[in-house]
Protein backbone atom coordinates (compact mmCIF):
# COMPACT_ATOMS: atom_id res chain seq x y z
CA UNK A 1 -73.26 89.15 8.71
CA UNK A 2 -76.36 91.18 8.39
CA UNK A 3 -75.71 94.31 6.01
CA UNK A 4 -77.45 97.99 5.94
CA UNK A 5 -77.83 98.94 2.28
CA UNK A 6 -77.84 102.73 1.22
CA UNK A 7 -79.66 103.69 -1.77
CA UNK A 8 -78.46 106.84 -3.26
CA UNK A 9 -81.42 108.51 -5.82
CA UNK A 10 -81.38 111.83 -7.60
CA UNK A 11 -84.36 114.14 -8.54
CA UNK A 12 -86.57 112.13 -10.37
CA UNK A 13 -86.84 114.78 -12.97
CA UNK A 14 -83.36 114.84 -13.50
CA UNK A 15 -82.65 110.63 -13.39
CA UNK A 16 -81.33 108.90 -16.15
CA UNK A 17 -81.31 111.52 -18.50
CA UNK A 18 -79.10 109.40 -20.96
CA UNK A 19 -82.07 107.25 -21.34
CA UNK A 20 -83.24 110.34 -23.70
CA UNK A 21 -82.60 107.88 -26.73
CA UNK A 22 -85.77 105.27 -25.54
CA UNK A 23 -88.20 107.58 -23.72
CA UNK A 24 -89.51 110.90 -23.54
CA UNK A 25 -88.63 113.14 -21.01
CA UNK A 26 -91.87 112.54 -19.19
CA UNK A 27 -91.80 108.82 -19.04
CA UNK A 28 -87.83 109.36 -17.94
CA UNK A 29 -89.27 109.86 -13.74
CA UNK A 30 -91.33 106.93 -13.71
CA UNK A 31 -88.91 104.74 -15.29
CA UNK A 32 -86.31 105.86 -12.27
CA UNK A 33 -88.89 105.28 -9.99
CA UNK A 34 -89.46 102.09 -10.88
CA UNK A 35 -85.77 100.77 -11.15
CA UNK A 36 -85.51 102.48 -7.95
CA UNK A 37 -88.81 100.32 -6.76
CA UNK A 38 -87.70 96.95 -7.61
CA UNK A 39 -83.92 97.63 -6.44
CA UNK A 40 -85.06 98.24 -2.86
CA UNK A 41 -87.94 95.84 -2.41
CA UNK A 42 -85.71 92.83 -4.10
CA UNK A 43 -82.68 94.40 -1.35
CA UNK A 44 -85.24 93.84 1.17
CA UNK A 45 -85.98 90.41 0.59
CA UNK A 46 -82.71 89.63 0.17
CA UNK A 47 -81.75 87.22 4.10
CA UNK A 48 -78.49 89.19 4.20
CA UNK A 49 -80.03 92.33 4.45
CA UNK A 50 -80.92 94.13 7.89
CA UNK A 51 -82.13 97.29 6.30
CA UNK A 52 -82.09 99.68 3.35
CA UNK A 53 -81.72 103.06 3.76
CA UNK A 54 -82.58 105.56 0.83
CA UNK A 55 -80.90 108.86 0.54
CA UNK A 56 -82.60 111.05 -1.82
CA UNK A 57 -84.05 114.87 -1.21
CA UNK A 58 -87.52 113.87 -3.81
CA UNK A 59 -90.41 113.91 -2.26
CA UNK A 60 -92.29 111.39 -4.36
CA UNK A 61 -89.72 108.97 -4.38
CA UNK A 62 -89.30 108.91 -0.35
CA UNK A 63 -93.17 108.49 -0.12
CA UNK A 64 -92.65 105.35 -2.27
CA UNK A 65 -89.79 103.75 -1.66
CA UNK A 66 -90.87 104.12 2.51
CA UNK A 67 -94.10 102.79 1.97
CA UNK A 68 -91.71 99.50 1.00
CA UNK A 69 -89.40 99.60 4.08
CA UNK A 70 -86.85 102.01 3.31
CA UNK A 71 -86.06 104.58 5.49
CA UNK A 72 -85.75 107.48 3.88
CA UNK A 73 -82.37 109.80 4.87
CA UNK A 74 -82.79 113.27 3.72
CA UNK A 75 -80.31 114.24 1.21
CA UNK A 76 -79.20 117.35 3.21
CA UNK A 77 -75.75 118.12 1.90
CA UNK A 78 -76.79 118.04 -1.81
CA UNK A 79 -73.15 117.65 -2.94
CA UNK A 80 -73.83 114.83 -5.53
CA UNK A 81 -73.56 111.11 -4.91
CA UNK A 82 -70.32 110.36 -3.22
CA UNK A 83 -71.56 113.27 -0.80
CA UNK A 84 -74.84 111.95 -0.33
CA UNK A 85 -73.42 108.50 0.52
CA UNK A 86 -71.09 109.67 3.31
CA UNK A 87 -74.04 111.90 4.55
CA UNK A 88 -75.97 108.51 4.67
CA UNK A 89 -73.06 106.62 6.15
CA UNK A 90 -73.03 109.53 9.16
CA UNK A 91 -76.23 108.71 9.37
CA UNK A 92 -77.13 104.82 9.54
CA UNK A 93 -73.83 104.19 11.64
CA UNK A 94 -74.59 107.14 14.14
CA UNK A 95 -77.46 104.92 15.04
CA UNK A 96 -75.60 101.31 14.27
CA UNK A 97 -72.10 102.25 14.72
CA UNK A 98 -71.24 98.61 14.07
CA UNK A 99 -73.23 97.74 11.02
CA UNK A 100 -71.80 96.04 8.14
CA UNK A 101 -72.97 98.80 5.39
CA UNK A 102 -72.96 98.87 1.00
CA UNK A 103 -73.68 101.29 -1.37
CA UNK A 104 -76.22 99.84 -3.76
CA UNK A 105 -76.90 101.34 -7.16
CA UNK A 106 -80.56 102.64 -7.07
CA UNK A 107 -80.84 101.59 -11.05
CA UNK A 108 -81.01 97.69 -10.61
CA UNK A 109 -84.28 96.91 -11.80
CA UNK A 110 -83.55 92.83 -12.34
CA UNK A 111 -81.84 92.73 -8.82
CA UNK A 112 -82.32 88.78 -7.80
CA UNK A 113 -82.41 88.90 -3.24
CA UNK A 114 -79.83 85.45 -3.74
CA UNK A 115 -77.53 86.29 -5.75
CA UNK A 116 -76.99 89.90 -3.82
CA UNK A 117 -76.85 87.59 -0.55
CA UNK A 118 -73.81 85.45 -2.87
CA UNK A 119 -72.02 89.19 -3.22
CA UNK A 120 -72.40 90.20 0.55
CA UNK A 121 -71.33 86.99 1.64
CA UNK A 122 -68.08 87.43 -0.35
CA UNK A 123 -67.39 91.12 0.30
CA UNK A 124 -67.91 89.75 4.15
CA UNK A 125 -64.06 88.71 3.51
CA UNK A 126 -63.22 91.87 3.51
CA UNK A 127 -62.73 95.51 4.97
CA UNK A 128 -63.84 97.02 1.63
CA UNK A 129 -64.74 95.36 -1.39
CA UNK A 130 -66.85 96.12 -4.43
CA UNK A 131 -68.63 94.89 -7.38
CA UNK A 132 -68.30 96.51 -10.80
CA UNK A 133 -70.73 96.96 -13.25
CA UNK A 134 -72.32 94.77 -16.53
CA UNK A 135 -69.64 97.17 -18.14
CA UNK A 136 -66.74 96.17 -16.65
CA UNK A 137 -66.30 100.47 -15.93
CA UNK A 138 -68.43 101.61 -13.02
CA UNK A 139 -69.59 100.30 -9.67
CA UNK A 140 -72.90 99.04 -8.71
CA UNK A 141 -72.10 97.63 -4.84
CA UNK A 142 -69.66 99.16 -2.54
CA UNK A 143 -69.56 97.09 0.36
CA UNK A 144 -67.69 98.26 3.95
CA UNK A 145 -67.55 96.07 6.96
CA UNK A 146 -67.70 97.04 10.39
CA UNK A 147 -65.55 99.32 11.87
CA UNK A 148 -64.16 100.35 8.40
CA UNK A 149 -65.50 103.93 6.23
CA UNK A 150 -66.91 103.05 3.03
CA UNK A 151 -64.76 105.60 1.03
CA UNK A 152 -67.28 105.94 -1.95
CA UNK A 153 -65.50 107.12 -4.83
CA UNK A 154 -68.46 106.82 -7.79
CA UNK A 155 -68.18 108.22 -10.96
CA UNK A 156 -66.48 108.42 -14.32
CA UNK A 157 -64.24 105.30 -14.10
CA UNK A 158 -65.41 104.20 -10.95
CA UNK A 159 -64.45 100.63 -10.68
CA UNK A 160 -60.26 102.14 -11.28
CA UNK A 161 -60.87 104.22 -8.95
CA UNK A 162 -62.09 101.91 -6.01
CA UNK A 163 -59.58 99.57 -6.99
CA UNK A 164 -57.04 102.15 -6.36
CA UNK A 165 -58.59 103.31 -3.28
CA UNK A 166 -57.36 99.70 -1.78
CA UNK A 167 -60.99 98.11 -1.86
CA UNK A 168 -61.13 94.45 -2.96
CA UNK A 169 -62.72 93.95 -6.58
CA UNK A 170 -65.41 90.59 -6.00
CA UNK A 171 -64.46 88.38 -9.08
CA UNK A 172 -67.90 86.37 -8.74
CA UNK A 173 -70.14 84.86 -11.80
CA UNK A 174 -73.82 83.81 -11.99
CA UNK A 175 -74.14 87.42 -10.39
CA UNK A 176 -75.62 89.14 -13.25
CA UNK A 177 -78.57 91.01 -11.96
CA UNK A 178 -76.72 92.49 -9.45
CA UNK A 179 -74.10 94.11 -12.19
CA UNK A 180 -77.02 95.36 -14.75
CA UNK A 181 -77.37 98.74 -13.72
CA UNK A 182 -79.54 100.35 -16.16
CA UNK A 183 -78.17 103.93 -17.67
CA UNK A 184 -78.71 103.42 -21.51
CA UNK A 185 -81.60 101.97 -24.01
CA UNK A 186 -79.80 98.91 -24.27
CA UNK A 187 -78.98 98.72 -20.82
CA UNK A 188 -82.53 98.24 -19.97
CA UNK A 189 -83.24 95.60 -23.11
CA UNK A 190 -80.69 93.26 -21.12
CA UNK A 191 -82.35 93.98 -17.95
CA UNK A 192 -85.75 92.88 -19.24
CA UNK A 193 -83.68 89.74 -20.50
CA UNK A 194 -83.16 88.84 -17.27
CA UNK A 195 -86.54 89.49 -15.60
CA UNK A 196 -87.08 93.06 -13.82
CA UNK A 197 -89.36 93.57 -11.06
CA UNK A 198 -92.50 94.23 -11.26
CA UNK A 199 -92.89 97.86 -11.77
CA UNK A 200 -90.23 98.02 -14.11
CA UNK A 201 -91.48 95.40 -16.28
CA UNK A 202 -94.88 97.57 -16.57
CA UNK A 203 -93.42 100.73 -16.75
CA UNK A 204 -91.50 99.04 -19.41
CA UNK A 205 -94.58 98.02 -21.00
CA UNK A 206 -96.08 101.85 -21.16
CA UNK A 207 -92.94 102.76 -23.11
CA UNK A 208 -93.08 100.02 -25.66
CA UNK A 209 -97.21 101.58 -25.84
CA UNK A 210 -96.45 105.19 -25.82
């Protein structure tokens, strides 16, 4: 089954604000950027993958993320995330009504193309299924097969609350990189642990200099 991933990205200027205890609030943008960078190009690369789709309404961060692939879906409604993902659903399936589609976390900076291909490939089982965070508390891939809504329900609590919303939780290990989502200091140390991508690793690298 060949998936269409949606990429859902805020205003870099106001991305990953609780990162406020590692860097400034100018190195904050590029650091969202970058996650955002090496979460697309390793979705891309990943053989399960058809195409990504990013909805976001910044400027700099469609320029970027198209000049890797993406295509960029205007983030029209501005109604937060779970509003900006069924905007991009309406979107992608207007034009591929039966595409497999998944909700991918934009902040997955050590995302590995195989082992997302291992979590598609299982969440193919399924009308809905999901994968919860390094945390065990959020989501970081809500997956919908064809001919079945996503139902994006992101947020405080977020893995409950898909459970509850009758999607199938995807019990899988050796997964890792695609559960690190990256919202706290810490959150990126284990990311670097596992290897980012490129542009995170050097962005990483101007924080550890500034």
């Amino acid at each position: 089954m060949q998936w269409i991933m949606v990429v859902p990205l805020k205003a870099l200027a106001r991305a990953k604000s609780r990162l406020s205890d590692t860097a400034a609030d100018g190195l904050r943008p590029g650091l969202a950027l970058a996650f955002a960078q090496d979460t697309v190009a390793a979705a891309l690369a990943c053989p399960e993958v058809a195409g990504v789709a990013v909805v976001t309404g910044d400027a700099l961060a469609g320029r970027e993320l198209a000049a890797l692939g993406a295509r960029i879906v205007p983030d029209e409604p501005g109604g937060g995330l779970n509003t900006a993902l069924r905007h991009a659903e309406a979107v992608v399936r207007t034009a591929n009504p039966h595409t497999a589609l998944a909700a991918l976390n934009a902040d997955l900076p050590a995302l590995r193309p195989l082992e997302l291909a291992r979590v598609l490939t299982a969440a193919a089982e399924f009308p809905r299924a999901f994968l919860a965070d390094a945390a065990g508390i959020g989501t970081t891939l809500l997956a919908a097969s064809p001919g079945h809504e996503l139902l994006p329900a992101f947020g405080t609590d977020s893995r409950a609350r898909h459970r509850a919303s009758g999607a199938e939780e995807l019990l899988l290990t050796a997964v890792d990189s695609v559960r690190q989502d990256v919202d706290t200091g810490a959150d990126l140390q284990a990311a670097l642990t596992l290897g980012t991508g490129p542009r995170t690793t050097a962005a990483a690298q101007h924080l550890k200099a500034a």
